[in-house]
Protein backbone atom coordinates (compact mmCIF):
# COMPACT_ATOMS: atom_id res chain seq x y z
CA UNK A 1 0.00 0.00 0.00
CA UNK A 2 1.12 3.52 -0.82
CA UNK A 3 3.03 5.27 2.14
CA UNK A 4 1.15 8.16 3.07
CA UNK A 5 2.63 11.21 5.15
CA UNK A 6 1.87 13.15 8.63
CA UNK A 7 2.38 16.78 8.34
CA UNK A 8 2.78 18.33 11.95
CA UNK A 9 1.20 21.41 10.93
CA UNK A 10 -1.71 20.02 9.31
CA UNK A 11 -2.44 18.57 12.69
CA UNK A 12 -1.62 15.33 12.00
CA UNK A 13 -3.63 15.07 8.81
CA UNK A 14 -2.40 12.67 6.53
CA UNK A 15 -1.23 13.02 2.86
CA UNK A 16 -0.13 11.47 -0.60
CA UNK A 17 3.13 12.52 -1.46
CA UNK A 18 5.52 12.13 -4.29
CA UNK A 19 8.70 14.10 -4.65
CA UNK A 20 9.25 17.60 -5.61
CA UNK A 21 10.27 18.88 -8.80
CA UNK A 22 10.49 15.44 -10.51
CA UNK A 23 6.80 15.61 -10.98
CA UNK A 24 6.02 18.95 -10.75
CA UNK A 25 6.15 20.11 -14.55
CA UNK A 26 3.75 22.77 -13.95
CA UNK A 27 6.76 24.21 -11.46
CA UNK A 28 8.70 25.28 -14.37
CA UNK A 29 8.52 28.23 -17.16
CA UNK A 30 8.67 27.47 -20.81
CA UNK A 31 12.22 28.09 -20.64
CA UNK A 32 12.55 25.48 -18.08
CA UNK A 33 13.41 27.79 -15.21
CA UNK A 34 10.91 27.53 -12.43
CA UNK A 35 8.29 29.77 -11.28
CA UNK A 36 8.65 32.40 -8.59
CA UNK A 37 6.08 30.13 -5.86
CA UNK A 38 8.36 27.15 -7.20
CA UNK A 39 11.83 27.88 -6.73
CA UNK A 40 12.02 28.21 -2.85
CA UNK A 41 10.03 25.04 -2.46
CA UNK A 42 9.77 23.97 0.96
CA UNK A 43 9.91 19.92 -0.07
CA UNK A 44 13.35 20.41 -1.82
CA UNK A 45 14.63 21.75 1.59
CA UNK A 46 15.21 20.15 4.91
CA UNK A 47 14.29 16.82 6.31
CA UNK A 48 12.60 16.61 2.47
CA UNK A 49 16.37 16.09 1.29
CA UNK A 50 17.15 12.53 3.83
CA UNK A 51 17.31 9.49 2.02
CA UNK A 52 14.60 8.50 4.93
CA UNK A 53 11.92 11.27 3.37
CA UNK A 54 12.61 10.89 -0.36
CA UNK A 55 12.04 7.00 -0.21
CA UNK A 56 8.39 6.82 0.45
CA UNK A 57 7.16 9.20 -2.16
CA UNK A 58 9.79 6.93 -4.84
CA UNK A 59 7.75 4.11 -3.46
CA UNK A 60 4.32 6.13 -3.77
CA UNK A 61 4.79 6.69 -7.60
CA UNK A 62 5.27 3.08 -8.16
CA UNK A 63 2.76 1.95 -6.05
CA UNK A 64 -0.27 4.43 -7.66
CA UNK A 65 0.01 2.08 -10.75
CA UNK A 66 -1.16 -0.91 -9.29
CA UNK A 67 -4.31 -2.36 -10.26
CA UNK A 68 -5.65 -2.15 -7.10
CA UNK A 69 -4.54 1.00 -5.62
CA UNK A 70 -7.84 2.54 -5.44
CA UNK A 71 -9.73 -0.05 -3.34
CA UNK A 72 -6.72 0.24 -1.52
CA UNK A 73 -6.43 3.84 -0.78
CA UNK A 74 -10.21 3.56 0.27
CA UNK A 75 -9.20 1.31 3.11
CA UNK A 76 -6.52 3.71 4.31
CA UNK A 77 -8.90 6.30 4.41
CA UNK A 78 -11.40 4.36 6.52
CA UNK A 79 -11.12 6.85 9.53
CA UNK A 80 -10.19 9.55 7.79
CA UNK A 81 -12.02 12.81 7.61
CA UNK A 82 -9.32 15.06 5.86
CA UNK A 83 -6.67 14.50 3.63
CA UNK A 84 -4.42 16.29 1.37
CA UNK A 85 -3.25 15.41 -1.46
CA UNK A 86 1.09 16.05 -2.33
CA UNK A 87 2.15 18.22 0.37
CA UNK A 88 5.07 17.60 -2.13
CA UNK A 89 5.30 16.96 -5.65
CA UNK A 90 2.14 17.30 -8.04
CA UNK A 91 -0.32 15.44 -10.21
CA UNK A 92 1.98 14.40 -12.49
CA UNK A 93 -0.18 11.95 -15.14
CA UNK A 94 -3.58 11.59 -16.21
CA UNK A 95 -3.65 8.06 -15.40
CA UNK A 96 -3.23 9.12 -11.67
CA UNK A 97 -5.51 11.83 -11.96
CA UNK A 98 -8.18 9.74 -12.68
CA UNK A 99 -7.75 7.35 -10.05
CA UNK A 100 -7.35 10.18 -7.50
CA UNK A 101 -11.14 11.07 -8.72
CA UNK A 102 -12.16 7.44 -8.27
CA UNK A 103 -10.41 7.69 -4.74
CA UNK A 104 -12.32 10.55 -3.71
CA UNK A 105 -15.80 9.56 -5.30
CA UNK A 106 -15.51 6.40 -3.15
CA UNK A 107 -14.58 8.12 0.02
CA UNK A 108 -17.58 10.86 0.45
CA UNK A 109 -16.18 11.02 4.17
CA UNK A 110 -13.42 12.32 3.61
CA UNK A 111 -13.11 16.18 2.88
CA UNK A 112 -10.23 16.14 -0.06
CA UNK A 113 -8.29 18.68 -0.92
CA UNK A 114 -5.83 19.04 -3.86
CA UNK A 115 -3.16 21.85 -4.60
CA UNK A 116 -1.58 21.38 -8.12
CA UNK A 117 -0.24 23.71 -10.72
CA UNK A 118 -0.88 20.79 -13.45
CA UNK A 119 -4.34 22.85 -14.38
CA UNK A 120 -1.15 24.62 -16.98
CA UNK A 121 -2.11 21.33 -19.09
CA UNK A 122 -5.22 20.99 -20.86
CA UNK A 123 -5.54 17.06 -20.78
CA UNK A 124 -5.56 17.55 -17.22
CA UNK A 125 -8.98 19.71 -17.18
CA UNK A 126 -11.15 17.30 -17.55
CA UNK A 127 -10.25 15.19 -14.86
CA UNK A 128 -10.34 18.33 -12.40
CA UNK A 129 -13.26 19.73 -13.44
CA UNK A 130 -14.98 16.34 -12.42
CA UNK A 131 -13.25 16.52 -8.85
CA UNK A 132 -14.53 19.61 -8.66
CA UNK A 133 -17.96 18.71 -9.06
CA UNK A 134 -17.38 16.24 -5.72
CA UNK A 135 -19.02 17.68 -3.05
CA UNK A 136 -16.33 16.60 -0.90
CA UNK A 137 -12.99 18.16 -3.04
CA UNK A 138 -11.52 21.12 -2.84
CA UNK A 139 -9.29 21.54 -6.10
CA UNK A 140 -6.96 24.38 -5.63
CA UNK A 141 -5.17 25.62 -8.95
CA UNK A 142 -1.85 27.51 -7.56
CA UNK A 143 -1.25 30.52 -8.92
CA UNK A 144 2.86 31.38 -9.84
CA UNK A 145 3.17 34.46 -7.82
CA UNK A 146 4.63 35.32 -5.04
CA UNK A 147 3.05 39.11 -4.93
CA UNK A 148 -0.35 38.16 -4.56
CA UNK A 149 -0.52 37.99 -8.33
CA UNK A 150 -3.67 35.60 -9.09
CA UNK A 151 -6.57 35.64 -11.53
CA UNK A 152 -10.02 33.88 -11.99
CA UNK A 153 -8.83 30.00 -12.16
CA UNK A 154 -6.28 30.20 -9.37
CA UNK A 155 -7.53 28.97 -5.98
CA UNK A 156 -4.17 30.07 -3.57
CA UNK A 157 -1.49 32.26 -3.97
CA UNK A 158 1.66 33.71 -1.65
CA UNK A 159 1.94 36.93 -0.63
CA UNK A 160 4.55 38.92 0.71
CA UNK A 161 4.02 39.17 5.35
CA UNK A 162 3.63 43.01 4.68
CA UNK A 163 1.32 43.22 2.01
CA UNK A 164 -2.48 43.99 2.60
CA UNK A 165 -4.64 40.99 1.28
CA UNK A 166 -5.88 41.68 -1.88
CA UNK A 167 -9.89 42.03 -2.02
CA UNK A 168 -11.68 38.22 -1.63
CA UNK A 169 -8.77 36.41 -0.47
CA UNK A 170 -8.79 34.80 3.08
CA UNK A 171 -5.28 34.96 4.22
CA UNK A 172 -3.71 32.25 5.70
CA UNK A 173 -3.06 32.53 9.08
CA UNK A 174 -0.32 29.28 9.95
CA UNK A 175 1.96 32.00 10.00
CA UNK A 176 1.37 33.44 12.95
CA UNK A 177 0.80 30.32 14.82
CA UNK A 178 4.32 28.81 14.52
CA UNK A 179 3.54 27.10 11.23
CA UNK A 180 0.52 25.34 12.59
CA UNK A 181 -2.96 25.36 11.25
CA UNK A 182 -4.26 24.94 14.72
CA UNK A 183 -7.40 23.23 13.55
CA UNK A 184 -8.05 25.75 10.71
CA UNK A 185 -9.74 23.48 7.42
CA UNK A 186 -10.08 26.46 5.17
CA UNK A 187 -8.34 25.17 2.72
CA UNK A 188 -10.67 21.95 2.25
CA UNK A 189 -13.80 24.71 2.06
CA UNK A 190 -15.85 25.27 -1.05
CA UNK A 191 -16.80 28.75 0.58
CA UNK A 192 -13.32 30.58 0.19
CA UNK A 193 -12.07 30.53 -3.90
CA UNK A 194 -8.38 31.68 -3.00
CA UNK A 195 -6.43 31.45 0.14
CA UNK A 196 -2.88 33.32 0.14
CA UNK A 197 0.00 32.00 2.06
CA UNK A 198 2.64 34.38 3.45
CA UNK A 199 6.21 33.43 1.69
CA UNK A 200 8.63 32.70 4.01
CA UNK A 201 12.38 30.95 3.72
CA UNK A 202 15.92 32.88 2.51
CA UNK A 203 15.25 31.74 -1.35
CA UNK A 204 11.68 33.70 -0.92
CA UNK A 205 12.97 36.19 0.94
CA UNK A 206 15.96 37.49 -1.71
CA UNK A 207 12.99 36.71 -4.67
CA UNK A 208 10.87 39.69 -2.65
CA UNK A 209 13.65 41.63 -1.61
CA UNK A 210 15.12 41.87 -5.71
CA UNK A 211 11.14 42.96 -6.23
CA UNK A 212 11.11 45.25 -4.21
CA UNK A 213 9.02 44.31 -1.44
CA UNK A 214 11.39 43.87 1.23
CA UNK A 215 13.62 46.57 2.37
CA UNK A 216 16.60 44.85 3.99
């Protein structure tokens, strides 16, 4: 069965996860360098870099292609009530994306909620505009920016800690909590279209500071 993670500041919610960058080709610009959101990534830094971390999510994008991988996701989901899906790496093939839907179809219990910037790839649409329909998913597009930058697809961007929130965005507050979401589930709900996260980390810092949104 497909090894699934437990982010400590998703209060112990559990995830999917495959690694960064290898399956993230909506993280990168035509010319192949990546986006601004993309290229301070959080799972290319840290404990995401140990041997230990990278070896489940190799083992989670061989597992997915199993025949029975969906029945089998089901049953880890039994007692589930949230779960995200990739707090690293992205939705990488169709073939997955489809058996994602099938995953969350069969598991009405469980409030879903997917982040991907694979939405850049029309043979992708179909299959999220069918999660979206779920009553229970909450398909995020991610928008590039790191400015608050976003338009009528996107479903999250990151802003900089001193900028105002722009107009019918719910920031996100983990920020001030030490990281944690503290029970927060906003980003599972229907009723708020785009969250924006504060950037944070040296890589975002120097990208904000070069823009001119960060003094020293």
């Amino acid at each position: 069965m497909s090894k699934l993670s437990v982010t400590s500041k998703l209060d112990g919610i559990k995830s999917f996860s495959l690694n960064a960058l290898e399956t993230c080709a909506g993280s990168r610009k035509p010319n192949g360098e990546l986006v601004d959101a993309c290229s301070g990534c959080y799972a290319t830094q840290g404990n995401y870099r140990y041997p230990n971390v990278k070896e489940p999510r190799n083992f989670n994008k061989r597992d997915w292609q199993r025949d029975s991988w969906v029945d089998d996701m089901v049953k880890l989901l039994d007692n589930e009530r949230y779960f995200r899906w990739f707090d690293s790496g992205d939705i990488y093939s169709v073939k997955l994306a489809w058996k994602i839907y099938k995953v969350m179809e069969l598991t009405p219990w469980v409030k879903h909620w997917l982040p991907t910037r694979m939405y850049k790839f029309s043979k992708f649409l179909p299959v999220f505009d069918m999660m979206k329909r779920l009553p229970n998913v909450m398909v995020r597009f991610s928008s590039d920016s790191i400015v608050g930058e976003f338009d009528s697809v996107h479903g999250s961007t990151i802003i900089p800690a001193n900028m105002k929130t722009p107009l019918g965005v719910e920031k996100c507050q983990a920020f001030m909590n030490n990281g944690k979401c503290n029970n927060c589930r906003k980003c599972w709900s229907k009723d708020i279209p785009v969250i924006a996260y504060v950037a944070h980390g040296r890589s975002m810092a120097k990208k904000l500071k070069n823009k001119g949104f960060i003094n020293e």
